[in-house]
C-alpha atoms as a PDB file:
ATOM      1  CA  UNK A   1       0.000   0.000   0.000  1.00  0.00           C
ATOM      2  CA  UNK A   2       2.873   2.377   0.986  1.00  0.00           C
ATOM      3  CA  UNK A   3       4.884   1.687  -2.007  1.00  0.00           C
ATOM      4  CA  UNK A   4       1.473   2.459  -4.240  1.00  0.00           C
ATOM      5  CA  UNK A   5       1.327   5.782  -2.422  1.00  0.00           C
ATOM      6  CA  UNK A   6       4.940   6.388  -3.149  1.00  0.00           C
ATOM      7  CA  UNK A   7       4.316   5.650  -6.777  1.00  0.00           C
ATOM      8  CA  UNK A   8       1.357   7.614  -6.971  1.00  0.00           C
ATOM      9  CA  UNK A   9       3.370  10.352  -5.313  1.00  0.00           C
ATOM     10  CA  UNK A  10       6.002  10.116  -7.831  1.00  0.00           C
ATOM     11  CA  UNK A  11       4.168   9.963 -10.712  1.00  0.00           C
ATOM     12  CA  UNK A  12       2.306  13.102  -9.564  1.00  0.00           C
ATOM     13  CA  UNK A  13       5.557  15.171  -9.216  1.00  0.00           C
ATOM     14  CA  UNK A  14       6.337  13.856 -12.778  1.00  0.00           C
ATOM     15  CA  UNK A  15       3.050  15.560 -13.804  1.00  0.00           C
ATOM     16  CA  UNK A  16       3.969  18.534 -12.213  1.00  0.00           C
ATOM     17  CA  UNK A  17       7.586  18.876 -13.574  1.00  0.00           C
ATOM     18  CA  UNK A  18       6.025  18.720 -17.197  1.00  0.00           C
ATOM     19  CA  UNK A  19       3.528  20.918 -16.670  1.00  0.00           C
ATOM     20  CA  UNK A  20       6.166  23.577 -14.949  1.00  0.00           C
ATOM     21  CA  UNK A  21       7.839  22.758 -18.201  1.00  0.00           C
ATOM     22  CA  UNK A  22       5.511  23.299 -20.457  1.00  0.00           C
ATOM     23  CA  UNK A  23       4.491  26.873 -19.137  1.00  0.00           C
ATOM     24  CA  UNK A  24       8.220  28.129 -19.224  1.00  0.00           C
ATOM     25  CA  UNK A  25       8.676  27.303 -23.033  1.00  0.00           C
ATOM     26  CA  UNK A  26       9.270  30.216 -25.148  1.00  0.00           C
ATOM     27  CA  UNK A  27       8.367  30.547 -28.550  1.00  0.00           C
ATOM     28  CA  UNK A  28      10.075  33.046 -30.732  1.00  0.00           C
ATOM     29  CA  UNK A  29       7.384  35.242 -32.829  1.00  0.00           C
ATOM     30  CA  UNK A  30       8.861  36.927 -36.494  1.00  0.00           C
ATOM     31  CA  UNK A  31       7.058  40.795 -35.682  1.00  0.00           C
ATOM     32  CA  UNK A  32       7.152  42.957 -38.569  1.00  0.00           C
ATOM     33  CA  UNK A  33       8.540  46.124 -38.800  1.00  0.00           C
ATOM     34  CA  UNK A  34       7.188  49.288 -39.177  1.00  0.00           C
ATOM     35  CA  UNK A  35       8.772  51.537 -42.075  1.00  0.00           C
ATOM     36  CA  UNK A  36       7.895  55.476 -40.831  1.00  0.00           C
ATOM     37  CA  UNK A  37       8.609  58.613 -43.169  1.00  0.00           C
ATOM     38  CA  UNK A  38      10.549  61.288 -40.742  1.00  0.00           C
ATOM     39  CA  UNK A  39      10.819  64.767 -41.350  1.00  0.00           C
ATOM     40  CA  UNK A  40      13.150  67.649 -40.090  1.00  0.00           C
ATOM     41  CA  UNK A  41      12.045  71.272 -40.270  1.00  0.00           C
ATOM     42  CA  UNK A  42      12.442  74.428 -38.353  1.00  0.00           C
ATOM     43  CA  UNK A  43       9.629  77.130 -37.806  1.00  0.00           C
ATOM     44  CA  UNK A  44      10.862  80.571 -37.149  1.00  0.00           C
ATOM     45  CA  UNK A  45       8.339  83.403 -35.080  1.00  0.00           C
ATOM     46  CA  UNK A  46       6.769  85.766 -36.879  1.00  0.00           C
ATOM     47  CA  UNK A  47       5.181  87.516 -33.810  1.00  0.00           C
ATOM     48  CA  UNK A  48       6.230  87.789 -29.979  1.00  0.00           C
ATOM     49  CA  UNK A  49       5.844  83.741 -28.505  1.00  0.00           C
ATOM     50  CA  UNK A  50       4.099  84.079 -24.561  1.00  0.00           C
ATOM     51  CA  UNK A  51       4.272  81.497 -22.500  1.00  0.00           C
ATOM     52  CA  UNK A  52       2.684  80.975 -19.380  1.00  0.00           C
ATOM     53  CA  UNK A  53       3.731  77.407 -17.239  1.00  0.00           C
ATOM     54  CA  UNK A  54       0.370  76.266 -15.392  1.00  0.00           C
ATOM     55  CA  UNK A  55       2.286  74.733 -12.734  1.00  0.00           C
ATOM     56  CA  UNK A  56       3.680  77.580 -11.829  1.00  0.00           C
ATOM     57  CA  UNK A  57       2.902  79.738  -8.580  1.00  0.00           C
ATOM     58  CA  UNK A  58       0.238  82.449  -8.966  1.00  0.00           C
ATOM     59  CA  UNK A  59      -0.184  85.399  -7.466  1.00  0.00           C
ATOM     60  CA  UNK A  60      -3.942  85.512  -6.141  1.00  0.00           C
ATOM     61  CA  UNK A  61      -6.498  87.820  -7.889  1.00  0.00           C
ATOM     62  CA  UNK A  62      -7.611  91.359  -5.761  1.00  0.00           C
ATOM     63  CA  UNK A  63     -10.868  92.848  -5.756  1.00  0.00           C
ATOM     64  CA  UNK A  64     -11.633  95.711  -8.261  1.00  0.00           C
ATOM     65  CA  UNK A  65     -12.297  97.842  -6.086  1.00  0.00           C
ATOM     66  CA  UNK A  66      -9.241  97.983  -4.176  1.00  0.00           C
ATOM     67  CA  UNK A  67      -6.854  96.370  -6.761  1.00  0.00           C
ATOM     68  CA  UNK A  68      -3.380  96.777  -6.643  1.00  0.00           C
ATOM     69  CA  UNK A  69      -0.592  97.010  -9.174  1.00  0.00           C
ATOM     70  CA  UNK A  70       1.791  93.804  -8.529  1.00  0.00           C
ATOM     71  CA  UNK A  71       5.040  94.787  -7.009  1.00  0.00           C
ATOM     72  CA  UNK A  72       8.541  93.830  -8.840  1.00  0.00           C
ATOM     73  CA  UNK A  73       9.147  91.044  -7.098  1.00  0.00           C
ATOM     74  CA  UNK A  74       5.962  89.549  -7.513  1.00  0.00           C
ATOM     75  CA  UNK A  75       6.195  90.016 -11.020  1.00  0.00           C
ATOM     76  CA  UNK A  76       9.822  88.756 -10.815  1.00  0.00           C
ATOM     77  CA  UNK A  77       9.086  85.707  -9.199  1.00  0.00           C
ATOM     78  CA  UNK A  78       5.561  84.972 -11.309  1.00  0.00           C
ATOM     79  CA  UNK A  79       7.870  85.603 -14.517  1.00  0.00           C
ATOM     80  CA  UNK A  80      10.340  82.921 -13.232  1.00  0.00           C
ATOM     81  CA  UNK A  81       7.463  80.634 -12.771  1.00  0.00           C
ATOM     82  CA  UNK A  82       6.104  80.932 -16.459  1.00  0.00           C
ATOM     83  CA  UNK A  83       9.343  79.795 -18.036  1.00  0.00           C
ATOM     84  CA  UNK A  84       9.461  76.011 -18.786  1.00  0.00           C
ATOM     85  CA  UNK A  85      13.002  73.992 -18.396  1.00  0.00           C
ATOM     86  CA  UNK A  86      14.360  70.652 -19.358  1.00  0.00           C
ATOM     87  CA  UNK A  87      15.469  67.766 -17.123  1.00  0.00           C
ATOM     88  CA  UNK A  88      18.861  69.825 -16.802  1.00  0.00           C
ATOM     89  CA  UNK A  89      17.149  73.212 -14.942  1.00  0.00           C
ATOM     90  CA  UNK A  90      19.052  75.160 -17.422  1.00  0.00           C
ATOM     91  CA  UNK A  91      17.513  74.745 -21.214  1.00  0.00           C
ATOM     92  CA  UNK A  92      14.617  76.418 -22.062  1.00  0.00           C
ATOM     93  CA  UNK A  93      11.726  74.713 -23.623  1.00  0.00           C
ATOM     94  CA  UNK A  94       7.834  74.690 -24.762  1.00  0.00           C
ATOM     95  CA  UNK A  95       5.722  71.436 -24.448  1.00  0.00           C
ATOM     96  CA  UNK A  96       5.460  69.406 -27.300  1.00  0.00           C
ATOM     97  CA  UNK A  97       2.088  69.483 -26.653  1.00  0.00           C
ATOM     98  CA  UNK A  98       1.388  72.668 -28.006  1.00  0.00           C
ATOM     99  CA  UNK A  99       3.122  71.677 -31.363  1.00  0.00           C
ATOM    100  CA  UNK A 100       1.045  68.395 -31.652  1.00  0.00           C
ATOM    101  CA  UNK A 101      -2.351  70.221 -30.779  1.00  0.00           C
ATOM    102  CA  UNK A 102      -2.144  72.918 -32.819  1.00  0.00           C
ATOM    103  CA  UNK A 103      -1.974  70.131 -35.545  1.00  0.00           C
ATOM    104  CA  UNK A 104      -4.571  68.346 -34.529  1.00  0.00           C
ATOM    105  CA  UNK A 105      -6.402  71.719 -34.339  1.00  0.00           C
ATOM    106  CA  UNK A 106      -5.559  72.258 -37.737  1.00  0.00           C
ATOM    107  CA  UNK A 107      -5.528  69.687 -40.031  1.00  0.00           C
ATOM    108  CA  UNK A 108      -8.838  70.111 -41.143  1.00  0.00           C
ATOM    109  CA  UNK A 109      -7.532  72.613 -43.593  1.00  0.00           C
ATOM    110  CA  UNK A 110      -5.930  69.750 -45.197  1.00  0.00           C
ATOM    111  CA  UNK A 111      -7.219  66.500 -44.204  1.00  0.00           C
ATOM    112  CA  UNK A 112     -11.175  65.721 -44.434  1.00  0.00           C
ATOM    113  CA  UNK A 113     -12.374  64.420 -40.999  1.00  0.00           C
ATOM    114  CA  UNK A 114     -13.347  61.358 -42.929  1.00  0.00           C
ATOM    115  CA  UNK A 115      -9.519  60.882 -44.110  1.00  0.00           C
ATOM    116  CA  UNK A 116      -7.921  61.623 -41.082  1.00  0.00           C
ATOM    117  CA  UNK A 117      -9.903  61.486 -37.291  1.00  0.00           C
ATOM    118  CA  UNK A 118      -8.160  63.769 -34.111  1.00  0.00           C
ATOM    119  CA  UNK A 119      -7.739  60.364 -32.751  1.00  0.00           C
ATOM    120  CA  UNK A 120      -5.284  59.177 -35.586  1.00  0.00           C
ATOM    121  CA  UNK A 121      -3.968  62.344 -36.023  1.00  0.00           C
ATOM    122  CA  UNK A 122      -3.093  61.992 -31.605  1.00  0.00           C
ATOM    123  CA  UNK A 123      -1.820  58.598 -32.304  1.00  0.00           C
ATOM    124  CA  UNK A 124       0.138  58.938 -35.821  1.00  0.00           C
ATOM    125  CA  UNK A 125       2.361  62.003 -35.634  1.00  0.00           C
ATOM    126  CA  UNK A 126       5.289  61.899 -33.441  1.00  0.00           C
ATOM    127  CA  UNK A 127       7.084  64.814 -32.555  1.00  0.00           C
ATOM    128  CA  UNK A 128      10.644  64.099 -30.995  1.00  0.00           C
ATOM    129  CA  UNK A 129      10.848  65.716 -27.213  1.00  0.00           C
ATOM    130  CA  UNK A 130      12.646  64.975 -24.141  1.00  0.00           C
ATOM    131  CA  UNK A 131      11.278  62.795 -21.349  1.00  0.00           C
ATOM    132  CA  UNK A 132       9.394  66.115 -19.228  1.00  0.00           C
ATOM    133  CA  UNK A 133       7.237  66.243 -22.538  1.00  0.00           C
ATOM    134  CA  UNK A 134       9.249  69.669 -23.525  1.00  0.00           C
ATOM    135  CA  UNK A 135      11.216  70.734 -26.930  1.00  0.00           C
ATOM    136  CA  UNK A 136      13.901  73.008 -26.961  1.00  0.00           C
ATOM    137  CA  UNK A 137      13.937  75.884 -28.829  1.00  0.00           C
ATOM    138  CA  UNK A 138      16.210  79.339 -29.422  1.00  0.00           C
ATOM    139  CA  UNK A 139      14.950  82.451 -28.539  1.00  0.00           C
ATOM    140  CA  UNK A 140      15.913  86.209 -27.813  1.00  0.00           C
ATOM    141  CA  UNK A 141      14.656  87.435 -24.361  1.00  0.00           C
ATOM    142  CA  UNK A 142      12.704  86.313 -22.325  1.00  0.00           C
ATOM    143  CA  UNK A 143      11.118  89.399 -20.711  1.00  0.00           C
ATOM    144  CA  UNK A 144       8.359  90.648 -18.443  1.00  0.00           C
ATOM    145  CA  UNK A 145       5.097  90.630 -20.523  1.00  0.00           C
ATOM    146  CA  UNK A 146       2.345  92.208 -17.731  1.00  0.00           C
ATOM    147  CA  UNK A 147      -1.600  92.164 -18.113  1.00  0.00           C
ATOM    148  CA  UNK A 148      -4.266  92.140 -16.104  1.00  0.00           C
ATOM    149  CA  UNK A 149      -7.978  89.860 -16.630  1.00  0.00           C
ATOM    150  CA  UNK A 150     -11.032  91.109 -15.405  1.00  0.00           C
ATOM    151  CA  UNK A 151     -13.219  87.690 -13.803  1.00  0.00           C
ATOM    152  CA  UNK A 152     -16.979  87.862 -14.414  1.00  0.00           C
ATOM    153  CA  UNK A 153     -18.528  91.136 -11.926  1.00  0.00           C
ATOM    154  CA  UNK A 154     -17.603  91.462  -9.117  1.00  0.00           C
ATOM    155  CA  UNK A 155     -15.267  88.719  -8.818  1.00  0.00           C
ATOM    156  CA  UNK A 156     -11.697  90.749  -9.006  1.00  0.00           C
ATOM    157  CA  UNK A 157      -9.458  90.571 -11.486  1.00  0.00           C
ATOM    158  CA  UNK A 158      -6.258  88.482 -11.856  1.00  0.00           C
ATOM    159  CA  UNK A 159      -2.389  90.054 -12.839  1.00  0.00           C
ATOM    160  CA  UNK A 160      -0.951  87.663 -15.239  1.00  0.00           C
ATOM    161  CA  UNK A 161       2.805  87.740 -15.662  1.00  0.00           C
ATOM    162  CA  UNK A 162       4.055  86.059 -18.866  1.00  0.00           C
ATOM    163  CA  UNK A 163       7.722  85.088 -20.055  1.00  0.00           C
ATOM    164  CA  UNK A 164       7.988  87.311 -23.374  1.00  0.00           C
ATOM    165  CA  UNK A 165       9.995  85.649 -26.308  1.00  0.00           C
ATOM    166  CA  UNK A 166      10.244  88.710 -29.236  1.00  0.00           C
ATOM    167  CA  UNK A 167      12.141  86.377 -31.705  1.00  0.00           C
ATOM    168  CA  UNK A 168      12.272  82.744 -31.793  1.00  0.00           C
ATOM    169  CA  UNK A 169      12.447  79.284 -33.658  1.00  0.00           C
ATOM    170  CA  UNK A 170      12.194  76.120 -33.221  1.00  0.00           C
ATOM    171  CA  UNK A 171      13.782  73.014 -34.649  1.00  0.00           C
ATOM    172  CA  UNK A 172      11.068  69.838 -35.405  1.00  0.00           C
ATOM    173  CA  UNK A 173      11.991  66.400 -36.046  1.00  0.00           C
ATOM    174  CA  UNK A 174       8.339  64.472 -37.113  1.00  0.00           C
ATOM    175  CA  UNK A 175       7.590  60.305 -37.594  1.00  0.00           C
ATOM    176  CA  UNK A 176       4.470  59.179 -39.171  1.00  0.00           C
ATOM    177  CA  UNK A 177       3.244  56.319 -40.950  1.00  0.00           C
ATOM    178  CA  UNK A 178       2.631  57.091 -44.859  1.00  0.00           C
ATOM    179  CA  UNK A 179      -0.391  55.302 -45.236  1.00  0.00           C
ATOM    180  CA  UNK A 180      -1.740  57.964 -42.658  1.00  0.00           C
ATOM    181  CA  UNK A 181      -0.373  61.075 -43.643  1.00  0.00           C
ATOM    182  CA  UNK A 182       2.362  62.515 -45.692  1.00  0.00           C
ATOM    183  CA  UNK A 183       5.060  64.735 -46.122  1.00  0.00           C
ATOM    184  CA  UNK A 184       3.629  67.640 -47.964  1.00  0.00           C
ATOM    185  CA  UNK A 185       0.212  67.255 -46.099  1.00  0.00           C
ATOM    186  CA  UNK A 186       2.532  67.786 -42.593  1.00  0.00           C
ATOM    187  CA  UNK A 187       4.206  70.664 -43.961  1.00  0.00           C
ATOM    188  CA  UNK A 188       1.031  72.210 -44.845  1.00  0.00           C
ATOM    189  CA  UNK A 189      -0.892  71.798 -41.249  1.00  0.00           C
ATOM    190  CA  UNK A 190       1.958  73.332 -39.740  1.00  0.00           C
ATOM    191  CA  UNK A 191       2.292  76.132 -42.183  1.00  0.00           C
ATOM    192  CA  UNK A 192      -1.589  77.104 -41.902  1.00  0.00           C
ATOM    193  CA  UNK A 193      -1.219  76.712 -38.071  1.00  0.00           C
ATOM    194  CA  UNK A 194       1.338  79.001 -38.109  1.00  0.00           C
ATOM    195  CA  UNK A 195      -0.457  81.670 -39.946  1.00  0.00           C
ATOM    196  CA  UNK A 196      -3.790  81.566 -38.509  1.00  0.00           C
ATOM    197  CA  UNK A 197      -3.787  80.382 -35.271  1.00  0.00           C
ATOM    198  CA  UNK A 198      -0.185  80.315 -33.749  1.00  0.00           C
ATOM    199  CA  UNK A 199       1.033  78.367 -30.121  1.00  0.00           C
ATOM    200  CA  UNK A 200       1.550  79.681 -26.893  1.00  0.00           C
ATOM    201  CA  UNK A 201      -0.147  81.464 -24.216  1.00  0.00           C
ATOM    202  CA  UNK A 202      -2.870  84.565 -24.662  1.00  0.00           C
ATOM    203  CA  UNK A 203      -3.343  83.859 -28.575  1.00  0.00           C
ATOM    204  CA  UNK A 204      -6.659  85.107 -28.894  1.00  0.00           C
ATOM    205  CA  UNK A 205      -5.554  88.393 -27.085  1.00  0.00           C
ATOM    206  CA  UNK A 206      -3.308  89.411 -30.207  1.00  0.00           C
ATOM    207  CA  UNK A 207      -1.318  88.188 -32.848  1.00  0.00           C
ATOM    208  CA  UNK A 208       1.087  85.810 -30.926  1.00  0.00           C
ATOM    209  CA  UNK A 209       2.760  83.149 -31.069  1.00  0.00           C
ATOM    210  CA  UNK A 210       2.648  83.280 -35.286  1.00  0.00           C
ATOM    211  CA  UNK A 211       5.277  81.305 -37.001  1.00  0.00           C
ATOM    212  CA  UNK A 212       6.270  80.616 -40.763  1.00  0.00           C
ATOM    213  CA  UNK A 213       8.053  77.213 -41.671  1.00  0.00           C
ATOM    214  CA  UNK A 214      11.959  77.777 -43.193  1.00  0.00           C
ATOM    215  CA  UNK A 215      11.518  76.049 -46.754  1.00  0.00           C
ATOM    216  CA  UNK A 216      15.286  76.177 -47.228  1.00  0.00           C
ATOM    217  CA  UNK A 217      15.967  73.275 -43.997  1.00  0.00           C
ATOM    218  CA  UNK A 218      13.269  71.149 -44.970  1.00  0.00           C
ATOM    219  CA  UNK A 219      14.751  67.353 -44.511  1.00  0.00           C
ATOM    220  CA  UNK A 220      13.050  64.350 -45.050  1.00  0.00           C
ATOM    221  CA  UNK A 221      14.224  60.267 -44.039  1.00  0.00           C
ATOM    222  CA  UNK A 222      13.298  56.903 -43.252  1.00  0.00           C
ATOM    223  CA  UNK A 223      12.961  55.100 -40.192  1.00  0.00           C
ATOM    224  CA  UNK A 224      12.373  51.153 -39.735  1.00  0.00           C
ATOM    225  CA  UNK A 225      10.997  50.467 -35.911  1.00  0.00           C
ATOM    226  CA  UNK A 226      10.772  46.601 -34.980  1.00  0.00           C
END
Protein backbone atom coordinates (compact mmCIF):
# COMPACT_ATOMS: atom_id res chain seq x y z
CA UNK A 1 0.00 0.00 0.00
CA UNK A 2 2.87 2.38 0.99
CA UNK A 3 4.88 1.69 -2.01
CA UNK A 4 1.47 2.46 -4.24
CA UNK A 5 1.33 5.78 -2.42
CA UNK A 6 4.94 6.39 -3.15
CA UNK A 7 4.32 5.65 -6.78
CA UNK A 8 1.36 7.61 -6.97
CA UNK A 9 3.37 10.35 -5.31
CA UNK A 10 6.00 10.12 -7.83
CA UNK A 11 4.17 9.96 -10.71
CA UNK A 12 2.31 13.10 -9.56
CA UNK A 13 5.56 15.17 -9.22
CA UNK A 14 6.34 13.86 -12.78
CA UNK A 15 3.05 15.56 -13.80
CA UNK A 16 3.97 18.53 -12.21
CA UNK A 17 7.59 18.88 -13.57
CA UNK A 18 6.03 18.72 -17.20
CA UNK A 19 3.53 20.92 -16.67
CA UNK A 20 6.17 23.58 -14.95
CA UNK A 21 7.84 22.76 -18.20
CA UNK A 22 5.51 23.30 -20.46
CA UNK A 23 4.49 26.87 -19.14
CA UNK A 24 8.22 28.13 -19.22
CA UNK A 25 8.68 27.30 -23.03
CA UNK A 26 9.27 30.22 -25.15
CA UNK A 27 8.37 30.55 -28.55
CA UNK A 28 10.07 33.05 -30.73
CA UNK A 29 7.38 35.24 -32.83
CA UNK A 30 8.86 36.93 -36.49
CA UNK A 31 7.06 40.80 -35.68
CA UNK A 32 7.15 42.96 -38.57
CA UNK A 33 8.54 46.12 -38.80
CA UNK A 34 7.19 49.29 -39.18
CA UNK A 35 8.77 51.54 -42.07
CA UNK A 36 7.90 55.48 -40.83
CA UNK A 37 8.61 58.61 -43.17
CA UNK A 38 10.55 61.29 -40.74
CA UNK A 39 10.82 64.77 -41.35
CA UNK A 40 13.15 67.65 -40.09
CA UNK A 41 12.05 71.27 -40.27
CA UNK A 42 12.44 74.43 -38.35
CA UNK A 43 9.63 77.13 -37.81
CA UNK A 44 10.86 80.57 -37.15
CA UNK A 45 8.34 83.40 -35.08
CA UNK A 46 6.77 85.77 -36.88
CA UNK A 47 5.18 87.52 -33.81
CA UNK A 48 6.23 87.79 -29.98
CA UNK A 49 5.84 83.74 -28.51
CA UNK A 50 4.10 84.08 -24.56
CA UNK A 51 4.27 81.50 -22.50
CA UNK A 52 2.68 80.97 -19.38
CA UNK A 53 3.73 77.41 -17.24
CA UNK A 54 0.37 76.27 -15.39
CA UNK A 55 2.29 74.73 -12.73
CA UNK A 56 3.68 77.58 -11.83
CA UNK A 57 2.90 79.74 -8.58
CA UNK A 58 0.24 82.45 -8.97
CA UNK A 59 -0.18 85.40 -7.47
CA UNK A 60 -3.94 85.51 -6.14
CA UNK A 61 -6.50 87.82 -7.89
CA UNK A 62 -7.61 91.36 -5.76
CA UNK A 63 -10.87 92.85 -5.76
CA UNK A 64 -11.63 95.71 -8.26
CA UNK A 65 -12.30 97.84 -6.09
CA UNK A 66 -9.24 97.98 -4.18
CA UNK A 67 -6.85 96.37 -6.76
CA UNK A 68 -3.38 96.78 -6.64
CA UNK A 69 -0.59 97.01 -9.17
CA UNK A 70 1.79 93.80 -8.53
CA UNK A 71 5.04 94.79 -7.01
CA UNK A 72 8.54 93.83 -8.84
CA UNK A 73 9.15 91.04 -7.10
CA UNK A 74 5.96 89.55 -7.51
CA UNK A 75 6.19 90.02 -11.02
CA UNK A 76 9.82 88.76 -10.81
CA UNK A 77 9.09 85.71 -9.20
CA UNK A 78 5.56 84.97 -11.31
CA UNK A 79 7.87 85.60 -14.52
CA UNK A 80 10.34 82.92 -13.23
CA UNK A 81 7.46 80.63 -12.77
CA UNK A 82 6.10 80.93 -16.46
CA UNK A 83 9.34 79.79 -18.04
CA UNK A 84 9.46 76.01 -18.79
CA UNK A 85 13.00 73.99 -18.40
CA UNK A 86 14.36 70.65 -19.36
CA UNK A 87 15.47 67.77 -17.12
CA UNK A 88 18.86 69.83 -16.80
CA UNK A 89 17.15 73.21 -14.94
CA UNK A 90 19.05 75.16 -17.42
CA UNK A 91 17.51 74.75 -21.21
CA UNK A 92 14.62 76.42 -22.06
CA UNK A 93 11.73 74.71 -23.62
CA UNK A 94 7.83 74.69 -24.76
CA UNK A 95 5.72 71.44 -24.45
CA UNK A 96 5.46 69.41 -27.30
CA UNK A 97 2.09 69.48 -26.65
CA UNK A 98 1.39 72.67 -28.01
CA UNK A 99 3.12 71.68 -31.36
CA UNK A 100 1.05 68.39 -31.65
CA UNK A 101 -2.35 70.22 -30.78
CA UNK A 102 -2.14 72.92 -32.82
CA UNK A 103 -1.97 70.13 -35.54
CA UNK A 104 -4.57 68.35 -34.53
CA UNK A 105 -6.40 71.72 -34.34
CA UNK A 106 -5.56 72.26 -37.74
CA UNK A 107 -5.53 69.69 -40.03
CA UNK A 108 -8.84 70.11 -41.14
CA UNK A 109 -7.53 72.61 -43.59
CA UNK A 110 -5.93 69.75 -45.20
CA UNK A 111 -7.22 66.50 -44.20
CA UNK A 112 -11.18 65.72 -44.43
CA UNK A 113 -12.37 64.42 -41.00
CA UNK A 114 -13.35 61.36 -42.93
CA UNK A 115 -9.52 60.88 -44.11
CA UNK A 116 -7.92 61.62 -41.08
CA UNK A 117 -9.90 61.49 -37.29
CA UNK A 118 -8.16 63.77 -34.11
CA UNK A 119 -7.74 60.36 -32.75
CA UNK A 120 -5.28 59.18 -35.59
CA UNK A 121 -3.97 62.34 -36.02
CA UNK A 122 -3.09 61.99 -31.61
CA UNK A 123 -1.82 58.60 -32.30
CA UNK A 124 0.14 58.94 -35.82
CA UNK A 125 2.36 62.00 -35.63
CA UNK A 126 5.29 61.90 -33.44
CA UNK A 127 7.08 64.81 -32.55
CA UNK A 128 10.64 64.10 -31.00
CA UNK A 129 10.85 65.72 -27.21
CA UNK A 130 12.65 64.97 -24.14
CA UNK A 131 11.28 62.79 -21.35
CA UNK A 132 9.39 66.12 -19.23
CA UNK A 133 7.24 66.24 -22.54
CA UNK A 134 9.25 69.67 -23.53
CA UNK A 135 11.22 70.73 -26.93
CA UNK A 136 13.90 73.01 -26.96
CA UNK A 137 13.94 75.88 -28.83
CA UNK A 138 16.21 79.34 -29.42
CA UNK A 139 14.95 82.45 -28.54
CA UNK A 140 15.91 86.21 -27.81
CA UNK A 141 14.66 87.43 -24.36
CA UNK A 142 12.70 86.31 -22.32
CA UNK A 143 11.12 89.40 -20.71
CA UNK A 144 8.36 90.65 -18.44
CA UNK A 145 5.10 90.63 -20.52
CA UNK A 146 2.34 92.21 -17.73
CA UNK A 147 -1.60 92.16 -18.11
CA UNK A 148 -4.27 92.14 -16.10
CA UNK A 149 -7.98 89.86 -16.63
CA UNK A 150 -11.03 91.11 -15.41
CA UNK A 151 -13.22 87.69 -13.80
CA UNK A 152 -16.98 87.86 -14.41
CA UNK A 153 -18.53 91.14 -11.93
CA UNK A 154 -17.60 91.46 -9.12
CA UNK A 155 -15.27 88.72 -8.82
CA UNK A 156 -11.70 90.75 -9.01
CA UNK A 157 -9.46 90.57 -11.49
CA UNK A 158 -6.26 88.48 -11.86
CA UNK A 159 -2.39 90.05 -12.84
CA UNK A 160 -0.95 87.66 -15.24
CA UNK A 161 2.80 87.74 -15.66
CA UNK A 162 4.05 86.06 -18.87
CA UNK A 163 7.72 85.09 -20.05
CA UNK A 164 7.99 87.31 -23.37
CA UNK A 165 9.99 85.65 -26.31
CA UNK A 166 10.24 88.71 -29.24
CA UNK A 167 12.14 86.38 -31.70
CA UNK A 168 12.27 82.74 -31.79
CA UNK A 169 12.45 79.28 -33.66
CA UNK A 170 12.19 76.12 -33.22
CA UNK A 171 13.78 73.01 -34.65
CA UNK A 172 11.07 69.84 -35.40
CA UNK A 173 11.99 66.40 -36.05
CA UNK A 174 8.34 64.47 -37.11
CA UNK A 175 7.59 60.30 -37.59
CA UNK A 176 4.47 59.18 -39.17
CA UNK A 177 3.24 56.32 -40.95
CA UNK A 178 2.63 57.09 -44.86
CA UNK A 179 -0.39 55.30 -45.24
CA UNK A 180 -1.74 57.96 -42.66
CA UNK A 181 -0.37 61.07 -43.64
CA UNK A 182 2.36 62.52 -45.69
CA UNK A 183 5.06 64.73 -46.12
CA UNK A 184 3.63 67.64 -47.96
CA UNK A 185 0.21 67.26 -46.10
CA UNK A 186 2.53 67.79 -42.59
CA UNK A 187 4.21 70.66 -43.96
CA UNK A 188 1.03 72.21 -44.84
CA UNK A 189 -0.89 71.80 -41.25
CA UNK A 190 1.96 73.33 -39.74
CA UNK A 191 2.29 76.13 -42.18
CA UNK A 192 -1.59 77.10 -41.90
CA UNK A 193 -1.22 76.71 -38.07
CA UNK A 194 1.34 79.00 -38.11
CA UNK A 195 -0.46 81.67 -39.95
CA UNK A 196 -3.79 81.57 -38.51
CA UNK A 197 -3.79 80.38 -35.27
CA UNK A 198 -0.19 80.31 -33.75
CA UNK A 199 1.03 78.37 -30.12
CA UNK A 200 1.55 79.68 -26.89
CA UNK A 201 -0.15 81.46 -24.22
CA UNK A 202 -2.87 84.57 -24.66
CA UNK A 203 -3.34 83.86 -28.58
CA UNK A 204 -6.66 85.11 -28.89
CA UNK A 205 -5.55 88.39 -27.09
CA UNK A 206 -3.31 89.41 -30.21
CA UNK A 207 -1.32 88.19 -32.85
CA UNK A 208 1.09 85.81 -30.93
CA UNK A 209 2.76 83.15 -31.07
CA UNK A 210 2.65 83.28 -35.29
CA UNK A 211 5.28 81.30 -37.00
CA UNK A 212 6.27 80.62 -40.76
CA UNK A 213 8.05 77.21 -41.67
CA UNK A 214 11.96 77.78 -43.19
CA UNK A 215 11.52 76.05 -46.75
CA UNK A 216 15.29 76.18 -47.23
CA UNK A 217 15.97 73.27 -44.00
CA UNK A 218 13.27 71.15 -44.97
CA UNK A 219 14.75 67.35 -44.51
CA UNK A 220 13.05 64.35 -45.05
CA UNK A 221 14.22 60.27 -44.04
CA UNK A 222 13.30 56.90 -43.25
CA UNK A 223 12.96 55.10 -40.19
CA UNK A 224 12.37 51.15 -39.73
CA UNK A 225 11.00 50.47 -35.91
CA UNK A 226 10.77 46.60 -34.98
Amino acid sequence: MQEQCNAGTKQHKTKLFKLKTMQRTKTTFQLPKLQLKGVKFTVQGTTPLLVDNPSGTKVPSTKISGAKPLTDSQKEEMFQNSIYFLPDLETQGIPVSWLKNSFRDGKSGVYSPKMLSKRMVMGGLKIKDTEAGLIAFDYSGPEIFYNTVQKAAGGGIIHKVRAMYPEWSIDIECLFDEEILDVQGVLSVFQTVGIKYGIGSWRTGGFYGQFRILTENIETFNKEIL
